[in-house]
Protein backbone atom coordinates (compact mmCIF):
# COMPACT_ATOMS: atom_id res chain seq x y z
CA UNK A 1 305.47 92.46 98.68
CA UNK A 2 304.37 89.16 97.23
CA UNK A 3 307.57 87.45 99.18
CA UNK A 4 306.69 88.70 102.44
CA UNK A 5 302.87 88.17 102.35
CA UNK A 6 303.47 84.87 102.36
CA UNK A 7 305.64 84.54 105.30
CA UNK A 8 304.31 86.84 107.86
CA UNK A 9 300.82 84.78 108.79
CA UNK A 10 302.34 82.74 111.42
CA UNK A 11 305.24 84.92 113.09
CA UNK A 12 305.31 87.07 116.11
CA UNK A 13 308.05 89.83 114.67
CA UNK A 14 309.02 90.34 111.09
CA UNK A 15 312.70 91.72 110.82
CA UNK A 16 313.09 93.06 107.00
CA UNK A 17 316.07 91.98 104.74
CA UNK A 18 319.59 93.83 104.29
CA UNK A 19 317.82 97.63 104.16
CA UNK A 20 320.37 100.09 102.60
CA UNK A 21 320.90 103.39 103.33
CA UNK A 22 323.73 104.91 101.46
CA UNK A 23 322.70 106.19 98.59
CA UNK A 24 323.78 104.73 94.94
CA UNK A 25 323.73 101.22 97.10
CA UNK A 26 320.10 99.90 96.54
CA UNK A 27 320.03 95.74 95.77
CA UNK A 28 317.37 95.21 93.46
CA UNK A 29 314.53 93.65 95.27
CA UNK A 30 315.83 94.76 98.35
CA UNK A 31 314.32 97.24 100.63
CA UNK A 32 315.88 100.71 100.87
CA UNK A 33 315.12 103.85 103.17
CA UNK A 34 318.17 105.76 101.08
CA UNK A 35 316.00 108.98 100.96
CA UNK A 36 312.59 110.39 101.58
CA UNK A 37 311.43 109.38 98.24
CA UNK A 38 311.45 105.80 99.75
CA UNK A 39 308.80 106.40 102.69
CA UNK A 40 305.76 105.75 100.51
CA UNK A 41 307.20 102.15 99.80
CA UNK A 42 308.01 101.63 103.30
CA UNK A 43 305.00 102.60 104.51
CA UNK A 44 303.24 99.72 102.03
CA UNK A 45 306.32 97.22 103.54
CA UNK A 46 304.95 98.32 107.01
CA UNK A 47 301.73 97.69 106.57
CA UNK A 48 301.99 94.42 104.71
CA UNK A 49 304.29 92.78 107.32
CA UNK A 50 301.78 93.85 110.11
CA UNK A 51 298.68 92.41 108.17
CA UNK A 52 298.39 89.14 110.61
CA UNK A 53 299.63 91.19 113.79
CA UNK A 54 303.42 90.44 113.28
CA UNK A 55 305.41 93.06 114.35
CA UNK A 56 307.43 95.03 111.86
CA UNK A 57 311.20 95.90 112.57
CA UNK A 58 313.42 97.58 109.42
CA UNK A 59 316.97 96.26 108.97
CA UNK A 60 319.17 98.88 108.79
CA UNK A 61 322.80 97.46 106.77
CA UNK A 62 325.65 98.26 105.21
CA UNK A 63 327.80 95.88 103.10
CA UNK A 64 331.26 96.14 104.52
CA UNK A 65 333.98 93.87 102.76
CA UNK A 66 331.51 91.72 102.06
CA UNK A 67 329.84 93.76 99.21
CA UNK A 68 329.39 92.52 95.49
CA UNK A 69 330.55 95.61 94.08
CA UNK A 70 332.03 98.97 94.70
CA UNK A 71 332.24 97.61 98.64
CA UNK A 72 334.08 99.40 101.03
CA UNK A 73 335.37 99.10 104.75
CA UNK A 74 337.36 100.55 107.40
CA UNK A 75 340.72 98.30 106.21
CA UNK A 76 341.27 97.49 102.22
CA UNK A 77 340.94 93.88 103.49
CA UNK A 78 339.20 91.27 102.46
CA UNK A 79 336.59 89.67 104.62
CA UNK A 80 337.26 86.14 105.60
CA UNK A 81 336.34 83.33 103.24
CA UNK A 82 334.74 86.07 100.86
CA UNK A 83 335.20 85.71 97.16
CA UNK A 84 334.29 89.83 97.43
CA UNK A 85 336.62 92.32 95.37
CA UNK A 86 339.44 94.07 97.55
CA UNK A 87 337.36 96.98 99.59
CA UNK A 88 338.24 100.74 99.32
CA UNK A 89 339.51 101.63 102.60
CA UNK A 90 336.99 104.34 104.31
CA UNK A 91 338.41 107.62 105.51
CA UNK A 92 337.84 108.84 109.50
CA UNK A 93 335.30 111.34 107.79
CA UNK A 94 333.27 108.26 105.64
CA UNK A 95 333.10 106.34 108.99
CA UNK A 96 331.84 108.87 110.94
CA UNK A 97 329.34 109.80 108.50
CA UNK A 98 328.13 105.91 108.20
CA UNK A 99 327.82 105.50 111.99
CA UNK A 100 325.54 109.05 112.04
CA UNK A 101 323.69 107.31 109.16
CA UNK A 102 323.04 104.31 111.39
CA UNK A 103 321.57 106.84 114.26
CA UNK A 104 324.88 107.46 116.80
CA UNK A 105 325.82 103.45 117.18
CA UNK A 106 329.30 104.51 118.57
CA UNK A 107 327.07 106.00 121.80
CA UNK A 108 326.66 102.05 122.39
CA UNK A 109 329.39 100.30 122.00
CA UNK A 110 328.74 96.71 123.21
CA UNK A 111 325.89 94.09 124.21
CA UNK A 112 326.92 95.27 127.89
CA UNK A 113 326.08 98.61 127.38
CA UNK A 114 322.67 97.91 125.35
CA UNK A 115 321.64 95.60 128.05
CA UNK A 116 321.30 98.54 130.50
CA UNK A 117 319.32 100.54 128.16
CA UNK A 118 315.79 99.37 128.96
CA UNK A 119 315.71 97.97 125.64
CA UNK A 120 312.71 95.07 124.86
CA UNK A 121 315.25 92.72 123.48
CA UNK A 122 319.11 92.68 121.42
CA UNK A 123 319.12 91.07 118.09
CA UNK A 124 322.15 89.16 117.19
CA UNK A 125 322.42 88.44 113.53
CA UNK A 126 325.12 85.57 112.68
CA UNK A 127 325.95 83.61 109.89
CA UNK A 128 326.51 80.38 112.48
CA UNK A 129 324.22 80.41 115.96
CA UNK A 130 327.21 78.59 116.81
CA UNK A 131 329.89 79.98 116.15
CA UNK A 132 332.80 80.77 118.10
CA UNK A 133 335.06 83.72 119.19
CA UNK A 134 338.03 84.52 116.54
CA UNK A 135 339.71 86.88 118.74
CA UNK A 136 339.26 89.18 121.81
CA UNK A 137 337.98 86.29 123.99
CA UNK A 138 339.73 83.19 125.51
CA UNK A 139 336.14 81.16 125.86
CA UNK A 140 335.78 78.33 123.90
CA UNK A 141 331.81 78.25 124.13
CA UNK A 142 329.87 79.61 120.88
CA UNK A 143 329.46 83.24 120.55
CA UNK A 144 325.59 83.43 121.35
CA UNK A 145 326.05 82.00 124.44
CA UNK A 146 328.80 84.47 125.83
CA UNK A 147 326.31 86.86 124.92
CA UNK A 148 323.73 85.21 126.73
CA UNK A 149 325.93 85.25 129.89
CA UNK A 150 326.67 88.85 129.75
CA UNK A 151 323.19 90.40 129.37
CA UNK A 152 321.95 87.77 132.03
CA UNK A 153 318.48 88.68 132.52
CA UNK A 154 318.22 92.31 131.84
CA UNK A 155 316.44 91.65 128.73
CA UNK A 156 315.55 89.56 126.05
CA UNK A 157 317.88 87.93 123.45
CA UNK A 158 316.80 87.31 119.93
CA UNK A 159 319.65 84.65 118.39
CA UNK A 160 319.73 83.64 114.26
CA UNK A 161 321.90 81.88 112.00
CA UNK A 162 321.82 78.59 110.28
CA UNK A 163 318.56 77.90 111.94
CA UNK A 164 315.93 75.56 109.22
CA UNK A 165 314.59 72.91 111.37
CA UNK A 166 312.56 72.83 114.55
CA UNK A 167 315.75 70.89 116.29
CA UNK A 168 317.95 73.68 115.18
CA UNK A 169 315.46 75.92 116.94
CA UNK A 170 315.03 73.86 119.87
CA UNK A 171 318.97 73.20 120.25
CA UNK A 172 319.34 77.09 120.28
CA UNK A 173 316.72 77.88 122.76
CA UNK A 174 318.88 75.29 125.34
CA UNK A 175 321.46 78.11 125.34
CA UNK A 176 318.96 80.39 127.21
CA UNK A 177 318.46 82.74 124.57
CA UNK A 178 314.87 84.04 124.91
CA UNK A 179 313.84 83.76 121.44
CA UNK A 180 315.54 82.91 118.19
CA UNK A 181 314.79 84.42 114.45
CA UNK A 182 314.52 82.06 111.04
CA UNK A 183 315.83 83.90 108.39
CA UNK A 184 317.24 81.36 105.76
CA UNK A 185 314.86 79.18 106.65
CA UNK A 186 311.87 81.15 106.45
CA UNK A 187 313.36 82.06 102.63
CA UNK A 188 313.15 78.52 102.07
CA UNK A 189 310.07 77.55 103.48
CA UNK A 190 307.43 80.21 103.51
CA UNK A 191 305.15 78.26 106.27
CA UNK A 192 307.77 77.22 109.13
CA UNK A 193 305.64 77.86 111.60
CA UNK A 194 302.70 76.92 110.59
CA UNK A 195 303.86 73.57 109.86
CA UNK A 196 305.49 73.02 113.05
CA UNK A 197 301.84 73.86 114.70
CA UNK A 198 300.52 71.09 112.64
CA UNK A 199 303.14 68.55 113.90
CA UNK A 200 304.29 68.29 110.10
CA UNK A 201 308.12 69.02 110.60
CA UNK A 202 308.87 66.39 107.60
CA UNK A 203 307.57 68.05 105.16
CA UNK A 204 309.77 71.49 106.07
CA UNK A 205 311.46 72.47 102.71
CA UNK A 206 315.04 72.97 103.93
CA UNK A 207 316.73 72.33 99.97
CA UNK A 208 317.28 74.83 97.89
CA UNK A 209 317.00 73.91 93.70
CA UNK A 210 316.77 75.59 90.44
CA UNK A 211 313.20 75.64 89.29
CA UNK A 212 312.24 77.21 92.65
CA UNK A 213 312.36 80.79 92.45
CA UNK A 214 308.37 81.18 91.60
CA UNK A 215 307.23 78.53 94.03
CA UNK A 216 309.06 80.60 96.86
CA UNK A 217 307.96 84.06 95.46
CA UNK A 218 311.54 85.43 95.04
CA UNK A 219 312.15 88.85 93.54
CA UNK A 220 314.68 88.28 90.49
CA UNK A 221 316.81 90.69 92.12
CA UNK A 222 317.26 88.84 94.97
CA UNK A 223 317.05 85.37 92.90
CA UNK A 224 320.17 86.59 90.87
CA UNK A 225 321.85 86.79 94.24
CA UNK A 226 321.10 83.47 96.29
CA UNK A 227 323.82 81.57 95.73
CA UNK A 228 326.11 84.16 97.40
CA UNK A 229 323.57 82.47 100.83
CA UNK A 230 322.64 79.53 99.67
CA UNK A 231 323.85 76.68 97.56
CA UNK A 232 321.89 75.08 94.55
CA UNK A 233 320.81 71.63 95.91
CA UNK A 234 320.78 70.29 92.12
């Protein structure tokens, strides 16, 4: 709670981090709505990430290929550039069951489809803002911005990844995208936005060392994990 009272003074929408599901899956320090049992803690979650007006949006996720242990995916195939063990491969009956678990996803099948759903915005989570298409599409332009071109203006669209400095920010919003989301760099430095309000971009923390999991306010559990997201600087 600690981590995200810290973080949620000076933003408009709070999105959680990687919330499991599946039972047995929990990350320690993580967020999980795995079962009734965890509604009480949500409920505390809810109402600290509102506190300052924010509001509050749970991250539903599942691990994939990508998982640290025990992962599993539609393919025994390993993700790309993923140091993650060999996945068991999922039967018809396991996928079905995880896209029921994520509430009917396969009745929406693309960001065409959700753009004519009346829906306030579309979040799209990647690990580069801009990154490009690996198959499927002969464009050369980034990712976010096909996207961009496809909903048009039928609603908003929320872009993320790699984004720690105001110019990162402002680069992405010159795609057209309506709003974009910090995630790393909110991790790294608690008061993003408040800073840039103040004019004091310099002093953004955007480094990641050692001795800094109590100055940031990072659960061990998730502490024992950050290199798998970000590198030690030192």
């Amino acid at each position: 709670m600690a981590y995200y009272n810290i973080r949620v003074k000076d933003v408009g929408m709070v999105i959680t981090s990687a919330t499991t599901f599946k039972e047995g899956k929990h990350y320690p320090g993580l967020p999980a709505a795995e079962t009734d049992e965890h509604i009480p803690g949500l409920r505390k979650l809810s109402k600290v990430l509102k506190s300052h007006g924010a509001l509050a949006i749970l991250q539903l996720f599942h691990e994939g290929a990508s998982g640290i242990e025990d992962n599993e995916a539609p393919s025994a195939v390993v993700a790309d550039n993923s140091a993650s063990p060999l996945p068991r491969e999922l039967s018809d009956a396991e996928i079905q069951d995880l896209i029921k678990k994520f509430g009917d996803a396969d009745a929406i099948r693309n960001i065409d489809t959700l753009a004519d759903q009346g829906l306030d915005y579309i979040h799209v989570s990647l690990h580069d803002f801009w990154s490009t298409p690996r198959r499927g599409v002969n464009d050369k332009r980034a990712r976010m911005e096909i996207f961009k071109d496809v909903i048009g203006n039928r609603t908003a669209l929320i872009g993320v990844g790699g984004i720690k400095t105001p110019e990162d920010a402002s680069k992405a919003l010159s795609t057209g995208v309506e709003l974009v989301a910090i995630a790393r760099g909110l991790l790294l430095e608690p008061r993003w936005v408040k800073k840039v309000q103040e004019g004091k971009e310099d002093l953004i923390k955007t480094k990641l060392f050692r001795g800094d999991q109590s100055k940031l306010l990072l659960p061990d559990g998730v502490w024992s994990m950050i290199e798998l997201y970000l590198p030690f600087e030192d």
